[in-house]
C-alpha atoms as a PDB file:
ATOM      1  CA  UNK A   1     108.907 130.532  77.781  1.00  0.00           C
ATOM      2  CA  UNK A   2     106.286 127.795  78.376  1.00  0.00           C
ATOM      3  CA  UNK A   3     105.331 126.997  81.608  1.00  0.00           C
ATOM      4  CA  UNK A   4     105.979 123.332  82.463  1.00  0.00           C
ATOM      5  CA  UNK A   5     103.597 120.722  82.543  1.00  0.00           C
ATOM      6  CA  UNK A   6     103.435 118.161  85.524  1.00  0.00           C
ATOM      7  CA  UNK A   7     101.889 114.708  85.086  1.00  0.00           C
ATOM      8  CA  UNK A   8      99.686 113.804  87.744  1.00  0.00           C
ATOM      9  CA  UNK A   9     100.331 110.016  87.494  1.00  0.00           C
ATOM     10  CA  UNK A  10     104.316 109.784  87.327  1.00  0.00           C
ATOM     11  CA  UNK A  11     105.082 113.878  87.840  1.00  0.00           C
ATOM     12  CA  UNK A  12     107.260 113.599  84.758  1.00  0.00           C
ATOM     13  CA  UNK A  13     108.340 117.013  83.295  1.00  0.00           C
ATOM     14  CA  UNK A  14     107.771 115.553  79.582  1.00  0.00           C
ATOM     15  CA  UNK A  15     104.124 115.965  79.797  1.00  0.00           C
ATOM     16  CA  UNK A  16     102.506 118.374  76.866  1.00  0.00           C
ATOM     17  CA  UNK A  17      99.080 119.763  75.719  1.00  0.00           C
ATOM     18  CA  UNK A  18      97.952 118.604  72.124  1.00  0.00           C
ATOM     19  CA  UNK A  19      95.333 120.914  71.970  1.00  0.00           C
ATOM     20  CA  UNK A  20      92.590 118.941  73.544  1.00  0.00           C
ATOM     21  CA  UNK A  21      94.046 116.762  76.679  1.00  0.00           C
ATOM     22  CA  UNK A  22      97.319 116.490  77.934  1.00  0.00           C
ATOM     23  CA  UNK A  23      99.395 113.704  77.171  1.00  0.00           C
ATOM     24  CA  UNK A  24     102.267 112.300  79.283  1.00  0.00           C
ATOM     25  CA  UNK A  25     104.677 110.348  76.538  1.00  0.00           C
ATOM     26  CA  UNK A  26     106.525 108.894  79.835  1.00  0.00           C
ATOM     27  CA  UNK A  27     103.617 106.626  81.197  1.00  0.00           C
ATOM     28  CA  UNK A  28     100.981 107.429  78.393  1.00  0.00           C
ATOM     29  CA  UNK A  29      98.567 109.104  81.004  1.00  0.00           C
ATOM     30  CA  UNK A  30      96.102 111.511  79.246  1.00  0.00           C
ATOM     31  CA  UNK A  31      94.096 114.239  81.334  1.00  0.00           C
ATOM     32  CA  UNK A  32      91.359 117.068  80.479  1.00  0.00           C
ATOM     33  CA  UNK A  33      92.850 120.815  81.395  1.00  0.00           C
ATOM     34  CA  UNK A  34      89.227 121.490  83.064  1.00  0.00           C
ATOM     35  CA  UNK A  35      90.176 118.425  85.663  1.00  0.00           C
ATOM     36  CA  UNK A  36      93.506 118.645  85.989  1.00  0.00           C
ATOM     37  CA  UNK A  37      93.184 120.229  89.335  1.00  0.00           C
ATOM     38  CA  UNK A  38      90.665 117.580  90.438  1.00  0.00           C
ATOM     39  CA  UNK A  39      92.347 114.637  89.085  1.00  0.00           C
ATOM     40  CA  UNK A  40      95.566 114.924  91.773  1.00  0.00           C
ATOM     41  CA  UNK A  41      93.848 114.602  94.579  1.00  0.00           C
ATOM     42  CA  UNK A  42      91.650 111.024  93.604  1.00  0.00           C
ATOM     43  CA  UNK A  43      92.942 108.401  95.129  1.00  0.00           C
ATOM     44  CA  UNK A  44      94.140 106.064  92.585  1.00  0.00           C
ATOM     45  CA  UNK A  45      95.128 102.312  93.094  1.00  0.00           C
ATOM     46  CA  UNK A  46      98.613 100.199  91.410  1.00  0.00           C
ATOM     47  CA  UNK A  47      97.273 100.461  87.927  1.00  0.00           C
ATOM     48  CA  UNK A  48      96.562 104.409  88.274  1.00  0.00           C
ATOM     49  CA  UNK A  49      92.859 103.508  88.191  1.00  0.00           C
ATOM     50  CA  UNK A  50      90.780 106.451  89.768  1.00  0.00           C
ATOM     51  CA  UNK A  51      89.395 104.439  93.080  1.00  0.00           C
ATOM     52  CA  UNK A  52      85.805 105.364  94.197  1.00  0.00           C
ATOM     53  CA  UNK A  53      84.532 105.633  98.029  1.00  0.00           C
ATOM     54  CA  UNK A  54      83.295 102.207  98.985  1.00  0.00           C
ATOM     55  CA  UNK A  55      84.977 100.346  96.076  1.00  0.00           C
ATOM     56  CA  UNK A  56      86.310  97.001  96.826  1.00  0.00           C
ATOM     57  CA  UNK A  57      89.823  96.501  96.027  1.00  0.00           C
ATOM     58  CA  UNK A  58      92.685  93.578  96.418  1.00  0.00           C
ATOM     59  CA  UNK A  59      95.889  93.414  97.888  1.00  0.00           C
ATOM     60  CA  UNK A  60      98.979  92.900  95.327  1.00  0.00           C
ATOM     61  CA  UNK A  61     101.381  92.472  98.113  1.00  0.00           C
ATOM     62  CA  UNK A  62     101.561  90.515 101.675  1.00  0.00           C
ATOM     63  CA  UNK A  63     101.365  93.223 104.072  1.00  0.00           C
ATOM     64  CA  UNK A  64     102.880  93.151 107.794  1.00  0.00           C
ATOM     65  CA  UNK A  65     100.566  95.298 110.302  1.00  0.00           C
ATOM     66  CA  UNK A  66     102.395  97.274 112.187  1.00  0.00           C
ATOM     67  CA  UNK A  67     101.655  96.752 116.069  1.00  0.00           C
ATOM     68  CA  UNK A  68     100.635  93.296 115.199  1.00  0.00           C
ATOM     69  CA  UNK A  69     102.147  89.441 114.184  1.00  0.00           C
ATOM     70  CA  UNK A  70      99.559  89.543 111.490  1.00  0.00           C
ATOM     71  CA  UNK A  71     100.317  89.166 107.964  1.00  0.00           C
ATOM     72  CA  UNK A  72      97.814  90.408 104.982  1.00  0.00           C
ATOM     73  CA  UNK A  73      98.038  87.962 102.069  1.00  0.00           C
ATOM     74  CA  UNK A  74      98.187  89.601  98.292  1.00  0.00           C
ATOM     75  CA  UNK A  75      95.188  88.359  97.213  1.00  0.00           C
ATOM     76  CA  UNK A  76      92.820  89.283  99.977  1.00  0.00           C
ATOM     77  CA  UNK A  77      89.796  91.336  98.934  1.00  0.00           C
ATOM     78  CA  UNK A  78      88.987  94.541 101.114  1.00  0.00           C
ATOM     79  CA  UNK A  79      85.764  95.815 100.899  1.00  0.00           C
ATOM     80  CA  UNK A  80      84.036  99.148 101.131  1.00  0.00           C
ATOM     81  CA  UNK A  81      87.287 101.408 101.172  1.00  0.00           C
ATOM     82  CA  UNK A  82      87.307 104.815 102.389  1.00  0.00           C
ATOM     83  CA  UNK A  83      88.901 107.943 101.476  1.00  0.00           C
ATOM     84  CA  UNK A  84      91.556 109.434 103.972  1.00  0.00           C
ATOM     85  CA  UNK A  85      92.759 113.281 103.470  1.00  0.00           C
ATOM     86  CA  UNK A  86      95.737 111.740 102.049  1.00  0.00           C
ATOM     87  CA  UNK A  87      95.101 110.626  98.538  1.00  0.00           C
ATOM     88  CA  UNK A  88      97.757 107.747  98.790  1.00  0.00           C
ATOM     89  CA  UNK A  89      96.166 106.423 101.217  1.00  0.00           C
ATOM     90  CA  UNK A  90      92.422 104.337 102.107  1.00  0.00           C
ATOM     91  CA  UNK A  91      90.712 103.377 105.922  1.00  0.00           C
ATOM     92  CA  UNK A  92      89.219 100.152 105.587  1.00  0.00           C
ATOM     93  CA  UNK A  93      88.372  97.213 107.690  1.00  0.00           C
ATOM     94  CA  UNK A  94      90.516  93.921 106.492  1.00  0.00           C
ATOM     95  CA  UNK A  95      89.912  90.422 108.634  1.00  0.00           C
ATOM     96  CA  UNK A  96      88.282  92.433 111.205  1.00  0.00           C
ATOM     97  CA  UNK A  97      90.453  94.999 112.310  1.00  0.00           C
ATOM     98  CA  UNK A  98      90.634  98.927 110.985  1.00  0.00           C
ATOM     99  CA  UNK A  99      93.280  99.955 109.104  1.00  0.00           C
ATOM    100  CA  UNK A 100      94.687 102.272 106.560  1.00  0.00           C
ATOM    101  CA  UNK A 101      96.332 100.672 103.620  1.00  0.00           C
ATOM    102  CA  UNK A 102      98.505 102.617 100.898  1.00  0.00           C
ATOM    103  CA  UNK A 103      96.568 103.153  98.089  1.00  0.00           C
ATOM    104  CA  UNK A 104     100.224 101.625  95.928  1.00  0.00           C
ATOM    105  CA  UNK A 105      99.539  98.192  97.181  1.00  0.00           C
ATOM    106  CA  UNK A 106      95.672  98.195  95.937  1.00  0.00           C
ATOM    107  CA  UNK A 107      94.154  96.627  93.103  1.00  0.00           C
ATOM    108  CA  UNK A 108      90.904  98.065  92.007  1.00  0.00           C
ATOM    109  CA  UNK A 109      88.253  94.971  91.845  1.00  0.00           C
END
């Protein structure tokens, strides 16, 4: 029996290898077998675009700060983002303060 393929971007079972990449028919991802490995741990914003250290990204969502009456506004540019050990997740310093943000609510540019 085959052994199951796992997409990286939606971790849909439907995910196959057409001889070159593999190709996930659930959210159209496509993926090379030599970075397959790699590729799940890049931090990757709303979109599923591969985010960079020190990329500047914008919010897509108002964001409460915990601990704080402050509000984030979705369109507020962050700048200079950097990688966390979680891969869902970015430090960065928004309106002054240092935070971490959730890599979900992040829009690459």
């Amino acid at each position: 029996m085959e052994d199951v393929i796992t997409c990286p971007a939606c971790n849909s079972t439907n995910a196959y290898f057409d001889g070159v990449m593999y190709i996930c028919p659930d959210c159209m991802y496509e993926w090379s077998p030599e970075g397959a490995e790699e590729e799940s741990n890049v931090p990757k914003d709303n979109n599923g675009t591969p985010l960079n250290e020190g990329d500047d990204v914008t919010l897509i969502k108002d964001l409460k700060v915990k601990g704080s009456s402050v509000t984030l506004k979705r369109g507020t540019k962050v700048k200079g983002i950097k990688f966390t050990d979680n891969p869902e997740e970015v430090d960065c310093r928004v309106e002054g303060m240092a935070i971490v943000l959730k890599t979900c609510f992040l829009k690459k540019g």
